[in-house]
PDB file of N, CA and C in Angstrom:
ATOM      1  N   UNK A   1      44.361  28.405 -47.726  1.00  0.00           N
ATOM      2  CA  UNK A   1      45.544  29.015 -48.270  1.00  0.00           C
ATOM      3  C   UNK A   1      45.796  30.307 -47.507  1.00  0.00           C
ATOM      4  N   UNK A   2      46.842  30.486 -47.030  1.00  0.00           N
ATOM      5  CA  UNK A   2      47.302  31.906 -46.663  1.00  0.00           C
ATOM      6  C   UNK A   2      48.578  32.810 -47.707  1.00  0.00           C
ATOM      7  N   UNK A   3      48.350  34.314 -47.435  1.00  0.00           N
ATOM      8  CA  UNK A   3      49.058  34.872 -48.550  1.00  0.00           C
ATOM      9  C   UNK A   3      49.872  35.846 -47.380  1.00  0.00           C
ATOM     10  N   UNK A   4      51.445  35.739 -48.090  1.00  0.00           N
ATOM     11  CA  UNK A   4      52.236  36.827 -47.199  1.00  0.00           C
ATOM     12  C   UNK A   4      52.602  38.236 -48.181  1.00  0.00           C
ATOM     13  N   UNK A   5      52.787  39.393 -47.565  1.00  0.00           N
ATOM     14  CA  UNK A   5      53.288  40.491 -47.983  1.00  0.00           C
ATOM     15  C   UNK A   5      54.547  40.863 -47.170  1.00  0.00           C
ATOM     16  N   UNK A   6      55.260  40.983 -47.615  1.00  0.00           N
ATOM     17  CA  UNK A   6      56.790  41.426 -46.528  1.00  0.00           C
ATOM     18  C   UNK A   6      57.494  42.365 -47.448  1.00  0.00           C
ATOM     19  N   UNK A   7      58.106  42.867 -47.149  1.00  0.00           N
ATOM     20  CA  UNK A   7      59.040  43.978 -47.460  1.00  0.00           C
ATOM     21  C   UNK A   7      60.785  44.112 -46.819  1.00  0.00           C
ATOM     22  N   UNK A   8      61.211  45.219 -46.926  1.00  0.00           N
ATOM     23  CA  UNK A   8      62.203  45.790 -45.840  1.00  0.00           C
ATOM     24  C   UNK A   8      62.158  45.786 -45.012  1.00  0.00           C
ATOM     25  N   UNK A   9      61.030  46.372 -45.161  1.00  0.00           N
ATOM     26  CA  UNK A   9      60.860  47.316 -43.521  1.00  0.00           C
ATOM     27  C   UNK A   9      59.408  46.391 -42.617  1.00  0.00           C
ATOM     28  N   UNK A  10      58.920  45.753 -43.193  1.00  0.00           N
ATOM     29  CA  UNK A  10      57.698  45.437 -43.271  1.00  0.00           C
ATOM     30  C   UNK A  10      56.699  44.318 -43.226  1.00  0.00           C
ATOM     31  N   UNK A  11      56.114  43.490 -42.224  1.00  0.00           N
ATOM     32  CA  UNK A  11      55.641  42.259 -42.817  1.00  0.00           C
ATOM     33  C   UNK A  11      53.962  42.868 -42.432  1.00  0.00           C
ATOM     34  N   UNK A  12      53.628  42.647 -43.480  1.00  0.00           N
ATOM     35  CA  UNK A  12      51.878  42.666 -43.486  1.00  0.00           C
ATOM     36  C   UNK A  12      51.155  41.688 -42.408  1.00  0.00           C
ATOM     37  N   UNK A  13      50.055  41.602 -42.255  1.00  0.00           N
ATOM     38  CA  UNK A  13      49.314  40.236 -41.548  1.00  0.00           C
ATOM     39  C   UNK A  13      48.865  39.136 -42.572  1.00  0.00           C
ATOM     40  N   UNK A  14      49.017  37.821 -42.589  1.00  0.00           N
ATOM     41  CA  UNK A  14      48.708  36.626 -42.772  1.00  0.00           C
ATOM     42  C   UNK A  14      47.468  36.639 -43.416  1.00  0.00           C
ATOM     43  N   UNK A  15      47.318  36.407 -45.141  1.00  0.00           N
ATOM     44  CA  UNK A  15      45.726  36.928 -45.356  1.00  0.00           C
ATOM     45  C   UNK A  15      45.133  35.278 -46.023  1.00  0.00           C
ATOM     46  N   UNK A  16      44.641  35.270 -45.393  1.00  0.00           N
ATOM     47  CA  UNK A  16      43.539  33.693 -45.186  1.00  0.00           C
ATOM     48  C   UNK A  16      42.717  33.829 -46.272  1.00  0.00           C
ATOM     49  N   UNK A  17      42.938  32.908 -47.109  1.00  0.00           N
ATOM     50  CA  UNK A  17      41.898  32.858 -48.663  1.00  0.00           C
ATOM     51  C   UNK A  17      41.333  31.290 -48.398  1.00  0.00           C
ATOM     52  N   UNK A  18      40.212  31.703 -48.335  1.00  0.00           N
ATOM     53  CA  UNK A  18      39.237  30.439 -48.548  1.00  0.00           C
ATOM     54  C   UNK A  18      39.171  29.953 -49.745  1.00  0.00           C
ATOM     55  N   UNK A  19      39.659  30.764 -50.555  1.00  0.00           N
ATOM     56  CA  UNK A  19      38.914  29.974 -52.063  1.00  0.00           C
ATOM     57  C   UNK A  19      40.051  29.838 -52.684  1.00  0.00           C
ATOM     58  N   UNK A  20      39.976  29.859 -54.348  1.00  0.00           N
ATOM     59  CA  UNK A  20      41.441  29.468 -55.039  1.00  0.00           C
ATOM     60  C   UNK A  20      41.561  30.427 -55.436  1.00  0.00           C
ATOM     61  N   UNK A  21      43.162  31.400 -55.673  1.00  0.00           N
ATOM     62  CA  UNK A  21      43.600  32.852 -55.900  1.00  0.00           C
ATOM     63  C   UNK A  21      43.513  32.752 -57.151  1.00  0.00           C
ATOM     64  N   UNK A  22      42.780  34.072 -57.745  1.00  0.00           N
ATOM     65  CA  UNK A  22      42.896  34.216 -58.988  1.00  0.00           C
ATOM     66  C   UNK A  22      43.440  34.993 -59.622  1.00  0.00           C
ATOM     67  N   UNK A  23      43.106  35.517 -60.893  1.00  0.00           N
ATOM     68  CA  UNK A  23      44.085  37.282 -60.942  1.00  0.00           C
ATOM     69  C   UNK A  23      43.228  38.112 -60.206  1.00  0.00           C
ATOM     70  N   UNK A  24      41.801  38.226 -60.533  1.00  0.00           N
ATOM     71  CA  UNK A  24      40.922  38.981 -59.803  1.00  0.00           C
ATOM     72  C   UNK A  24      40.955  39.211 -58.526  1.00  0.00           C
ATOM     73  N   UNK A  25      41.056  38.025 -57.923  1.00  0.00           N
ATOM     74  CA  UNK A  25      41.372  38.302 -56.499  1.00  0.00           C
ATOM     75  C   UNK A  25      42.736  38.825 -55.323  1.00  0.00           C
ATOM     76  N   UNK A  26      44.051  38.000 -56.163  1.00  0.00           N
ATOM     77  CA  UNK A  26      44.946  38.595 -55.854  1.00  0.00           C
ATOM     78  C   UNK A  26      44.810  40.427 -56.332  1.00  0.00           C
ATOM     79  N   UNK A  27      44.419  40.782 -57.224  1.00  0.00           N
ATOM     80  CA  UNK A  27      44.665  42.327 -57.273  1.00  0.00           C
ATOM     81  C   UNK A  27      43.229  42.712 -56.377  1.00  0.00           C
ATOM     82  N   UNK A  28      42.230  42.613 -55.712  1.00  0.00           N
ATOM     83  CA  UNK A  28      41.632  42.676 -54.806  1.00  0.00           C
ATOM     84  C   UNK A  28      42.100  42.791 -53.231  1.00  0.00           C
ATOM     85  N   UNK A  29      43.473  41.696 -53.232  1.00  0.00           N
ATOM     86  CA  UNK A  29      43.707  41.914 -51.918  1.00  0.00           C
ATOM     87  C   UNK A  29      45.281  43.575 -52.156  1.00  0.00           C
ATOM     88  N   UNK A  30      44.422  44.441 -51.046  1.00  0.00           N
ATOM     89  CA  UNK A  30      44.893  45.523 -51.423  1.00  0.00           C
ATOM     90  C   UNK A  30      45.935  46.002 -50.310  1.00  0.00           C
ATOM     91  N   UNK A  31      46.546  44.760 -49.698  1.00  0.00           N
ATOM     92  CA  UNK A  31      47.386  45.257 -48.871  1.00  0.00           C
ATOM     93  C   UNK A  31      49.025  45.207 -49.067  1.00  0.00           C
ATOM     94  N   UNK A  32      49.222  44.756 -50.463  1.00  0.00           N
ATOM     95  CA  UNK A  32      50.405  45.006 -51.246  1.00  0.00           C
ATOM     96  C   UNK A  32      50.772  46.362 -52.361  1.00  0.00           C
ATOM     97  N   UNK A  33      49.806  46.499 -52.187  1.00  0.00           N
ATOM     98  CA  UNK A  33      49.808  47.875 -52.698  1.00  0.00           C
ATOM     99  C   UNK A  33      50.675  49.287 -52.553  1.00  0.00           C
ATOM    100  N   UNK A  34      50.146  49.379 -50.784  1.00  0.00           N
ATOM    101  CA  UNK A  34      51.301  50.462 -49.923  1.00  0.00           C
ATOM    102  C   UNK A  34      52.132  49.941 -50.436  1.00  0.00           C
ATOM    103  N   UNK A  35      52.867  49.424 -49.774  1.00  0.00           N
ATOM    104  CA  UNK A  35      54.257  48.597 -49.697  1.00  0.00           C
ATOM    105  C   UNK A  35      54.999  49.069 -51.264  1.00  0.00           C
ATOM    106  N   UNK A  36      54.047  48.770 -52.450  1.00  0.00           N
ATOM    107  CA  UNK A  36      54.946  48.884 -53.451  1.00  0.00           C
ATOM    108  C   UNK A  36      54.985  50.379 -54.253  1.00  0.00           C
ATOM    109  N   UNK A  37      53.752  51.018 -53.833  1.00  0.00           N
ATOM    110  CA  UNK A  37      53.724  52.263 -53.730  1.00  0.00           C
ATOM    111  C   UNK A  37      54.576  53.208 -52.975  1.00  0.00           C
ATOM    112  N   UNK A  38      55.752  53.252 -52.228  1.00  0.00           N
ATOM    113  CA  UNK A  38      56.314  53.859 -51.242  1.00  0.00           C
ATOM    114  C   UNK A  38      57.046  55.054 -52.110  1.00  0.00           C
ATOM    115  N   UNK A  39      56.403  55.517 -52.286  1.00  0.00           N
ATOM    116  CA  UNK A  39      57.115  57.112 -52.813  1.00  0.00           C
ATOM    117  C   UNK A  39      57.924  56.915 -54.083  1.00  0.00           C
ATOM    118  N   UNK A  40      57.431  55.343 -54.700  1.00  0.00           N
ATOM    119  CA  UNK A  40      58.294  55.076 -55.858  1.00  0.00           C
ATOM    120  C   UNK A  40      59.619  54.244 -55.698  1.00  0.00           C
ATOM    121  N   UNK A  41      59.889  54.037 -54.451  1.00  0.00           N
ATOM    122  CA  UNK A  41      61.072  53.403 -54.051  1.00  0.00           C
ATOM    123  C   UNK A  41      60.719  52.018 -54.014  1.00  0.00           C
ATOM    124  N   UNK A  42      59.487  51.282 -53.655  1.00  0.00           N
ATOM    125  CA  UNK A  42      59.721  49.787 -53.537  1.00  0.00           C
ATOM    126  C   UNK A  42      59.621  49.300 -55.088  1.00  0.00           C
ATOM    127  N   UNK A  43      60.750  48.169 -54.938  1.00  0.00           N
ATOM    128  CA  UNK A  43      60.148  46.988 -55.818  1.00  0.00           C
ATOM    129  C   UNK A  43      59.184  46.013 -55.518  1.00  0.00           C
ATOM    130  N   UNK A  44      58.682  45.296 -56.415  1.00  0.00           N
ATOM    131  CA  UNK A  44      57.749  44.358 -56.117  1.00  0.00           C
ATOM    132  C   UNK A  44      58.251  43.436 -56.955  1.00  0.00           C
ATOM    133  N   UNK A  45      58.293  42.192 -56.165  1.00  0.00           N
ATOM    134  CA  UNK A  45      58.455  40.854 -56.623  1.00  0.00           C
ATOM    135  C   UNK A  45      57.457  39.453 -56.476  1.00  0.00           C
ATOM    136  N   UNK A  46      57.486  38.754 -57.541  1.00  0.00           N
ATOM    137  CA  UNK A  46      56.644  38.098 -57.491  1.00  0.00           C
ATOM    138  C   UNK A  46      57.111  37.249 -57.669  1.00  0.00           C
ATOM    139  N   UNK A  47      56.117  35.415 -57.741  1.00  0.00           N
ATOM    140  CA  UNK A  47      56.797  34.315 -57.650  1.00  0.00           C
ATOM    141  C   UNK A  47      56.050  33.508 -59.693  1.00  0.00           C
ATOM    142  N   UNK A  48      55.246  34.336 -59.999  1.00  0.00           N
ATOM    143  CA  UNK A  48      55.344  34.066 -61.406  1.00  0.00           C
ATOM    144  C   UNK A  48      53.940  33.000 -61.336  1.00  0.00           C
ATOM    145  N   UNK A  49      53.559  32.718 -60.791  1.00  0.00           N
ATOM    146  CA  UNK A  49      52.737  31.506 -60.173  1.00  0.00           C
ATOM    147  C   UNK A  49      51.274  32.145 -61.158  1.00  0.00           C
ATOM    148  N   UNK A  50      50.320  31.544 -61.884  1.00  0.00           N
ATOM    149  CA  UNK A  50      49.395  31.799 -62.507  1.00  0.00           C
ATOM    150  C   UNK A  50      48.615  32.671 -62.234  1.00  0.00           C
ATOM    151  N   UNK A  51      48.225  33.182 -61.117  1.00  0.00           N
ATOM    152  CA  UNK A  51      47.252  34.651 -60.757  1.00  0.00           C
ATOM    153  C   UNK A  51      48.544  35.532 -60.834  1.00  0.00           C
ATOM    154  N   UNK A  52      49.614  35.543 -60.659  1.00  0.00           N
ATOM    155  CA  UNK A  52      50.304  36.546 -60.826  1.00  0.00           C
ATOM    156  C   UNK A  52      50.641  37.060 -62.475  1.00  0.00           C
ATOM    157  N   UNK A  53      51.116  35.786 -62.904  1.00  0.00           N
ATOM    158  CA  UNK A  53      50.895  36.132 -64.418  1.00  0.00           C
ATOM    159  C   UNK A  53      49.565  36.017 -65.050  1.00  0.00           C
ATOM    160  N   UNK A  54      48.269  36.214 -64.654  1.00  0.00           N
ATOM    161  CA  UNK A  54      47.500  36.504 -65.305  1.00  0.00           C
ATOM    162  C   UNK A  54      47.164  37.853 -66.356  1.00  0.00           C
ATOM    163  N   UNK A  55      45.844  37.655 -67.363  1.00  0.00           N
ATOM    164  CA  UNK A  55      46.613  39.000 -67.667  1.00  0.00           C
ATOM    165  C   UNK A  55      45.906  39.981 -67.028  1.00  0.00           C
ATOM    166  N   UNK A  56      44.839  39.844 -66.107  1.00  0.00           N
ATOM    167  CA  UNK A  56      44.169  40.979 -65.428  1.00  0.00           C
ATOM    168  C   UNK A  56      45.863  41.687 -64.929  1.00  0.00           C
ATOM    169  N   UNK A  57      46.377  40.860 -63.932  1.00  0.00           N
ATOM    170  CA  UNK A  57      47.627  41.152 -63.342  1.00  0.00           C
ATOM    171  C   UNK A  57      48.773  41.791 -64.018  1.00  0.00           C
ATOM    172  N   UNK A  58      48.800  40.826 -65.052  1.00  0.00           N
ATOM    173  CA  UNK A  58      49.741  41.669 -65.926  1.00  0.00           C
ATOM    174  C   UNK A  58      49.570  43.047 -66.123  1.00  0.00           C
ATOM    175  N   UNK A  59      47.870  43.070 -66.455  1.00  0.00           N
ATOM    176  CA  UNK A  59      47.624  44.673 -67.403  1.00  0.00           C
ATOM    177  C   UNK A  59      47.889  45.779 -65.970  1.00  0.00           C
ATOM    178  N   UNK A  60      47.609  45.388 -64.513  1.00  0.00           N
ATOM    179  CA  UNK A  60      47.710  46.363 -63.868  1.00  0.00           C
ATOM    180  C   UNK A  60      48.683  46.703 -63.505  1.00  0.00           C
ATOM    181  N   UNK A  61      50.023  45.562 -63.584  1.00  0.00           N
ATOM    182  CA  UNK A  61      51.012  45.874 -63.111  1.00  0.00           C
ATOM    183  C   UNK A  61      51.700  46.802 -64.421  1.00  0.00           C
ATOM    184  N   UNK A  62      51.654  47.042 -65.488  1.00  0.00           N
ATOM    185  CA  UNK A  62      52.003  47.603 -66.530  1.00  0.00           C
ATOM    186  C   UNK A  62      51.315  49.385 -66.741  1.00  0.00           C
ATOM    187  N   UNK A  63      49.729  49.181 -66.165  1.00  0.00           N
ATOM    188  CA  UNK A  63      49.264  50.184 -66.061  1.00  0.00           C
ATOM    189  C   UNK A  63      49.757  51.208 -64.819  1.00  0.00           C
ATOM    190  N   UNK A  64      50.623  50.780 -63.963  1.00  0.00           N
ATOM    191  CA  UNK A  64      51.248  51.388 -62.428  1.00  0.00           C
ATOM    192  C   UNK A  64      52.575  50.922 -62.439  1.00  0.00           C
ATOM    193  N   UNK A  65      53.245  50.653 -63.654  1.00  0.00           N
ATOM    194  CA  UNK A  65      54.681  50.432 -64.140  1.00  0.00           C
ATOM    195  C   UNK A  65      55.433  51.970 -63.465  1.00  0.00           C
ATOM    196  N   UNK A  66      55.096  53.156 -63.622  1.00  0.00           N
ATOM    197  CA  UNK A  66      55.722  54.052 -63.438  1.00  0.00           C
ATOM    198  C   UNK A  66      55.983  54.347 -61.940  1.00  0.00           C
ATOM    199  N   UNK A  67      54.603  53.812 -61.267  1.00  0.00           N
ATOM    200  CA  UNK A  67      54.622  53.874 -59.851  1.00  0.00           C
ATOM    201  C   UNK A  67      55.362  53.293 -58.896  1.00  0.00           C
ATOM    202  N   UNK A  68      56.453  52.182 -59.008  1.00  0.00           N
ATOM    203  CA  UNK A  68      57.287  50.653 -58.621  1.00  0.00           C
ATOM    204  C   UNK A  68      58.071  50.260 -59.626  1.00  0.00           C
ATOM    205  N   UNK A  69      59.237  49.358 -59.202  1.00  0.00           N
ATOM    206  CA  UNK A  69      59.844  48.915 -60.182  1.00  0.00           C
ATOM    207  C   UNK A  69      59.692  47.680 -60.069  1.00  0.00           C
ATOM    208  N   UNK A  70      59.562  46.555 -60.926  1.00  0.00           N
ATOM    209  CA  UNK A  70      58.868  45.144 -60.942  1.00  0.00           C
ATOM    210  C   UNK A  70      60.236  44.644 -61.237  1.00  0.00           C
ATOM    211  N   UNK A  71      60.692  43.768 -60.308  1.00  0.00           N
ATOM    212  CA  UNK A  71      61.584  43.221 -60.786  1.00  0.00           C
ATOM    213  C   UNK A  71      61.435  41.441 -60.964  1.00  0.00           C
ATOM    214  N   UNK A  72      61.796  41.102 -62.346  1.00  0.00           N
ATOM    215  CA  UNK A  72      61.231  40.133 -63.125  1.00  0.00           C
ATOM    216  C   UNK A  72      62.179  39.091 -62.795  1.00  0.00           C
ATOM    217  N   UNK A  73      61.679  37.930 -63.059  1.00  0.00           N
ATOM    218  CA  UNK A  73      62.796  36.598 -62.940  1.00  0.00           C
ATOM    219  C   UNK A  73      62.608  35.346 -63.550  1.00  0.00           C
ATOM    220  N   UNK A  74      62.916  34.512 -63.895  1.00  0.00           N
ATOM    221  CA  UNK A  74      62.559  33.622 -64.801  1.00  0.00           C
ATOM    222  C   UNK A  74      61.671  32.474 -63.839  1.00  0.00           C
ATOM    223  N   UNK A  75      60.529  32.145 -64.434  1.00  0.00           N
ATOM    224  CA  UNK A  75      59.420  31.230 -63.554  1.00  0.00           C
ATOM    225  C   UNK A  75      60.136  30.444 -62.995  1.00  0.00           C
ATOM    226  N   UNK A  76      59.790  29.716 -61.781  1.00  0.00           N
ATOM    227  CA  UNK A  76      60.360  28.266 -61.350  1.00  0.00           C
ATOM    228  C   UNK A  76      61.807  28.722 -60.632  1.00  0.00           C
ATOM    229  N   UNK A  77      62.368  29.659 -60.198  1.00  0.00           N
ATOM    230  CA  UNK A  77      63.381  30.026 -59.367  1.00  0.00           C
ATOM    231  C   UNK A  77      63.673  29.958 -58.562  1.00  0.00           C
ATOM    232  N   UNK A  78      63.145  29.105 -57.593  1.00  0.00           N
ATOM    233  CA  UNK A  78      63.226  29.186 -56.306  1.00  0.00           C
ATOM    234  C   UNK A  78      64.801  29.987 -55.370  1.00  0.00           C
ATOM    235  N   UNK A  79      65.146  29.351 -55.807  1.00  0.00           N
ATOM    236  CA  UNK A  79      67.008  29.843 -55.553  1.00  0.00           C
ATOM    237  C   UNK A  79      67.114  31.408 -55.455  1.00  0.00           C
ATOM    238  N   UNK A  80      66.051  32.611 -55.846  1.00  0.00           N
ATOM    239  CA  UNK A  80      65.812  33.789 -56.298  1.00  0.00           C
ATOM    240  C   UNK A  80      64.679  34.093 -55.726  1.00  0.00           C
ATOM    241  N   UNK A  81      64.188  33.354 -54.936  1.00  0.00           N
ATOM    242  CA  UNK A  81      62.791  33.655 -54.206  1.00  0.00           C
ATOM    243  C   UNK A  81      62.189  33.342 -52.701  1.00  0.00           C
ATOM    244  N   UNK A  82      62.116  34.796 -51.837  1.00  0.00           N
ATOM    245  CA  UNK A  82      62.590  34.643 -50.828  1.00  0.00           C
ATOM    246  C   UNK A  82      61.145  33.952 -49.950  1.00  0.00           C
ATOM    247  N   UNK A  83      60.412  33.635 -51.105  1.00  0.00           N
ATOM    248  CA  UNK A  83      58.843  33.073 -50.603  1.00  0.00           C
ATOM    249  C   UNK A  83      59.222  31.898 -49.925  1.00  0.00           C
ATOM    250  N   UNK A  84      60.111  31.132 -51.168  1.00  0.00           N
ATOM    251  CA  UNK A  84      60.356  29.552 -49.826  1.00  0.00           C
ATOM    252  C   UNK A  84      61.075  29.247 -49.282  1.00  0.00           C
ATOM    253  N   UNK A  85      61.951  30.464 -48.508  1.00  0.00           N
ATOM    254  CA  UNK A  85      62.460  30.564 -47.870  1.00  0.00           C
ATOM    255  C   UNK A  85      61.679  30.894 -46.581  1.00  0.00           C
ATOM    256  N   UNK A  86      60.792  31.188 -46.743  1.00  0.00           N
ATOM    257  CA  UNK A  86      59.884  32.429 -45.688  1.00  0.00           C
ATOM    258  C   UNK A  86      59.132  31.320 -45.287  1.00  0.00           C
ATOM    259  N   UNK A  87      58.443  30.711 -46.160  1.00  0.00           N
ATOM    260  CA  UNK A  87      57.713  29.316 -45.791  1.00  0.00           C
ATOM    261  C   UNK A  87      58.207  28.365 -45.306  1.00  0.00           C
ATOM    262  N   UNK A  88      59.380  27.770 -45.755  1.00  0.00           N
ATOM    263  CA  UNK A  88      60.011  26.731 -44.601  1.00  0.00           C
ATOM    264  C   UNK A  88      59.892  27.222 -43.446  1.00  0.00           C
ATOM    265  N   UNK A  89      60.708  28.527 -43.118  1.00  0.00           N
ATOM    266  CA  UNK A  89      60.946  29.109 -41.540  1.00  0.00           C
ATOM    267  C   UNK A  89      59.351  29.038 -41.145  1.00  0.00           C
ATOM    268  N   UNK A  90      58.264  29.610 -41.684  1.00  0.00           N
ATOM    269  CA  UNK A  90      56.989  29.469 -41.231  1.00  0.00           C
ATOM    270  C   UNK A  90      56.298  27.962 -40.886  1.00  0.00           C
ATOM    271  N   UNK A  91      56.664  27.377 -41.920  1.00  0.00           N
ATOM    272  CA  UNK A  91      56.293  26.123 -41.440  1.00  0.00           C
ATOM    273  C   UNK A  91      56.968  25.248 -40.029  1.00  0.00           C
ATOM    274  N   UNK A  92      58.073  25.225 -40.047  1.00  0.00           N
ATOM    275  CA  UNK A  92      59.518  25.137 -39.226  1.00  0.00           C
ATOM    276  C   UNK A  92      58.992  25.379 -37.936  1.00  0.00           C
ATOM    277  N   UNK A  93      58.460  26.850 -37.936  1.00  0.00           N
ATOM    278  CA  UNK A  93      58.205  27.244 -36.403  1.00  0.00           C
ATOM    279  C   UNK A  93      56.401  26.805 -36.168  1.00  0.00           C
ATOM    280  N   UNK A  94      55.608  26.470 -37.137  1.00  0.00           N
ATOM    281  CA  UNK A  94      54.540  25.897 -36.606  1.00  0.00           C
ATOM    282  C   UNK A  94      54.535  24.227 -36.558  1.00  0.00           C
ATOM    283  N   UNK A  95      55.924  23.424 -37.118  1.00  0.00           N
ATOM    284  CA  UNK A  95      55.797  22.374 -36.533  1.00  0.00           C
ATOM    285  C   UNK A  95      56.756  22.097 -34.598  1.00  0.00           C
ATOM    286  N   UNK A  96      56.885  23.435 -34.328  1.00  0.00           N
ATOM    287  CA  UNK A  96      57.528  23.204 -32.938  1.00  0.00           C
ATOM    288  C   UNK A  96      56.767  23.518 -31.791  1.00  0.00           C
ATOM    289  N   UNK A  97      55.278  23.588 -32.623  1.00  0.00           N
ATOM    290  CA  UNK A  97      54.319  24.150 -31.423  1.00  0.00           C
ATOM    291  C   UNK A  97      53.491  23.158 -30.946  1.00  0.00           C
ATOM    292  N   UNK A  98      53.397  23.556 -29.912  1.00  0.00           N
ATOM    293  CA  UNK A  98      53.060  22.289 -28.899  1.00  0.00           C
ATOM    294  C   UNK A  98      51.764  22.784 -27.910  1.00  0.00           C
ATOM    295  N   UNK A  99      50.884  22.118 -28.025  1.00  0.00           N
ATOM    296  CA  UNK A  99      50.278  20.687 -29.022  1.00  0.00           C
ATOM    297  C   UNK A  99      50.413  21.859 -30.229  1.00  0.00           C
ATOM    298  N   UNK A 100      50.559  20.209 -31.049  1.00  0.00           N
ATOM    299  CA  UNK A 100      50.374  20.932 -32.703  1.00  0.00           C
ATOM    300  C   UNK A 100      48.447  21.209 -33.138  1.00  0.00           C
ATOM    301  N   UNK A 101      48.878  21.544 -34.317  1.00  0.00           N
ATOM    302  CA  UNK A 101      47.057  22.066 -34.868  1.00  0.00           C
ATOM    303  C   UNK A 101      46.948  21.172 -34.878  1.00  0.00           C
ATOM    304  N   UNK A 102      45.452  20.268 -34.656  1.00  0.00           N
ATOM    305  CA  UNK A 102      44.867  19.324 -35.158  1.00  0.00           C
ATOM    306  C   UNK A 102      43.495  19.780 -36.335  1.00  0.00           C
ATOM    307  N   UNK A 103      43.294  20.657 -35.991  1.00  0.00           N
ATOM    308  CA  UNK A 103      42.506  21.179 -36.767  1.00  0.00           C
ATOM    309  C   UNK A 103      41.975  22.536 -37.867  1.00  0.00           C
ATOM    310  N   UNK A 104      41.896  22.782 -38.963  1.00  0.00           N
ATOM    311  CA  UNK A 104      42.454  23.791 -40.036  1.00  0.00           C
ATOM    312  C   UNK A 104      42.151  24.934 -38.857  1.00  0.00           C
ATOM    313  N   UNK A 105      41.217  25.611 -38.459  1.00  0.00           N
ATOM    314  CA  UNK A 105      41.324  26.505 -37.685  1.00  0.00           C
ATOM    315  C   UNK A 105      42.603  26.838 -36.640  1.00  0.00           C
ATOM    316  N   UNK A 106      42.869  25.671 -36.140  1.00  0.00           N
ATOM    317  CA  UNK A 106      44.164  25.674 -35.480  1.00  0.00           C
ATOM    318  C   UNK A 106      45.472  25.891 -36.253  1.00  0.00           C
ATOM    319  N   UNK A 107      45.124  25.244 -37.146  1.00  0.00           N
ATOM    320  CA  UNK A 107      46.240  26.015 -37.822  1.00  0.00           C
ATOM    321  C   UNK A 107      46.936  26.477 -38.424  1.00  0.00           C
ATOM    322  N   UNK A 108      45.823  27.544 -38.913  1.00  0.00           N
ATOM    323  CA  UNK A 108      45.443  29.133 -39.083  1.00  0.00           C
ATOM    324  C   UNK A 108      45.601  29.797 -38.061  1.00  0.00           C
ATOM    325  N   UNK A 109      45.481  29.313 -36.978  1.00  0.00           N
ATOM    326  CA  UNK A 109      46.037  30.357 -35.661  1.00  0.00           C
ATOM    327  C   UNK A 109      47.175  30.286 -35.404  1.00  0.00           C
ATOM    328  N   UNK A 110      47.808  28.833 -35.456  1.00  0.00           N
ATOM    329  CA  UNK A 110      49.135  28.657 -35.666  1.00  0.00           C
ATOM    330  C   UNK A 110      49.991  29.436 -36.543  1.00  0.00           C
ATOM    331  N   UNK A 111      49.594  29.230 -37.840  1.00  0.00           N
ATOM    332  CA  UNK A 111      50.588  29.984 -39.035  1.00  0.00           C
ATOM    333  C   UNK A 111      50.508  31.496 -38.390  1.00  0.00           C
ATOM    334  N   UNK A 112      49.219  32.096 -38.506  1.00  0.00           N
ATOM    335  CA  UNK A 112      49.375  34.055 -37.965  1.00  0.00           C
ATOM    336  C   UNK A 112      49.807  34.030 -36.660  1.00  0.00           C
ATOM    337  N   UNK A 113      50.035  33.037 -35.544  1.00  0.00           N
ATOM    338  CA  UNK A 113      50.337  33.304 -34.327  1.00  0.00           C
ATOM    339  C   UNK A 113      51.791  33.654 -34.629  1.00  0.00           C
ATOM    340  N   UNK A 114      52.717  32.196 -35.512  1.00  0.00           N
ATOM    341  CA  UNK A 114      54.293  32.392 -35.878  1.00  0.00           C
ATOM    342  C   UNK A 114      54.378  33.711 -36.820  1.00  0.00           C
ATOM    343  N   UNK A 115      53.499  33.844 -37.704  1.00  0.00           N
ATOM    344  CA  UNK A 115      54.277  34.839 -38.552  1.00  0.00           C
ATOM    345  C   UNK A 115      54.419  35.755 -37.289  1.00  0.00           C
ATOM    346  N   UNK A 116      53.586  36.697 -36.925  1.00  0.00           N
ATOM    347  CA  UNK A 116      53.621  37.457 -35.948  1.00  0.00           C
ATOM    348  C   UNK A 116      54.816  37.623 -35.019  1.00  0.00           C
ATOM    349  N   UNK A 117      55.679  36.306 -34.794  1.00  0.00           N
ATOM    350  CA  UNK A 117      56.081  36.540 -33.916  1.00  0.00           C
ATOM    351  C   UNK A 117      57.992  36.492 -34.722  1.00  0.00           C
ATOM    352  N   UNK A 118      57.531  36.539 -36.111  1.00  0.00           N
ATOM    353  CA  UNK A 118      58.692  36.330 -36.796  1.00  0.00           C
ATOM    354  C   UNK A 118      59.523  37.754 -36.430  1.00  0.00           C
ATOM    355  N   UNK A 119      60.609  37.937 -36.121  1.00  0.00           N
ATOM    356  CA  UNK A 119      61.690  39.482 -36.073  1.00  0.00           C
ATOM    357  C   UNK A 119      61.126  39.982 -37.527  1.00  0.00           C
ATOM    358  N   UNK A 120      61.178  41.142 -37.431  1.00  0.00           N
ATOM    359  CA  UNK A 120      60.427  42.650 -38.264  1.00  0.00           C
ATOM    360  C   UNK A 120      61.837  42.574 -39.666  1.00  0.00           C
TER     361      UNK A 120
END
């Protein structure tokens, strides 16, 4: 599984989870954090998906409510969510690579080679 962070201004690096995301772990990976921390100006959006609504998740995002503004949406939205949007194009540009992955390592180099090379 890989996890994206993007922003405005901003796309994070490609974070490679071996295991299955939990609440624990998504609030572990600490590189969404900046991003929504920005002097109080970012929102943070989420896709509602079970580690996000967990309630570890819940309680922290409530406990740093003042810090970001969370902007909420009704589960199952896709139409409102710029994740699968981001993923087609990601996928899109790692099925035009040539040779394709044959193998998960490959592509895992594949997916962070395209994000990388996605415009800022």
């Amino acid at each position: 599984m890989v996890w994206d962070v993007c922003s405005w201004r901003d796309m994070e690096p490609l974070i490679h989870l071996e295991t299955t995301l939990t609440g624990d772990r998504y609030l572990n990976i600490h590189s969404f954090k900046p991003i929504v921390h920005s002097n109080g100006l970012g929102q943070f959006q989420q896709d509602n998906v079970t580690p996000h609504a967990s309630r570890v998740a819940t309680k922290w995002l409530q406990e740093h409510s003042s810090d970001f503004r969370h902007f909420h949406w009704p589960p199952k939205s896709p139409e409102m969510n710029i994740i699968e949007d981001t993923r087609d194009a990601l996928l899109h540009a790692v099925e035009k690579r040539s040779p394709p992955p044959h193998i998960p390592m490959d592509l895992l180099t594949a997916l962070q080679d395209s994000w990388c090379e996605f415009p800022p």
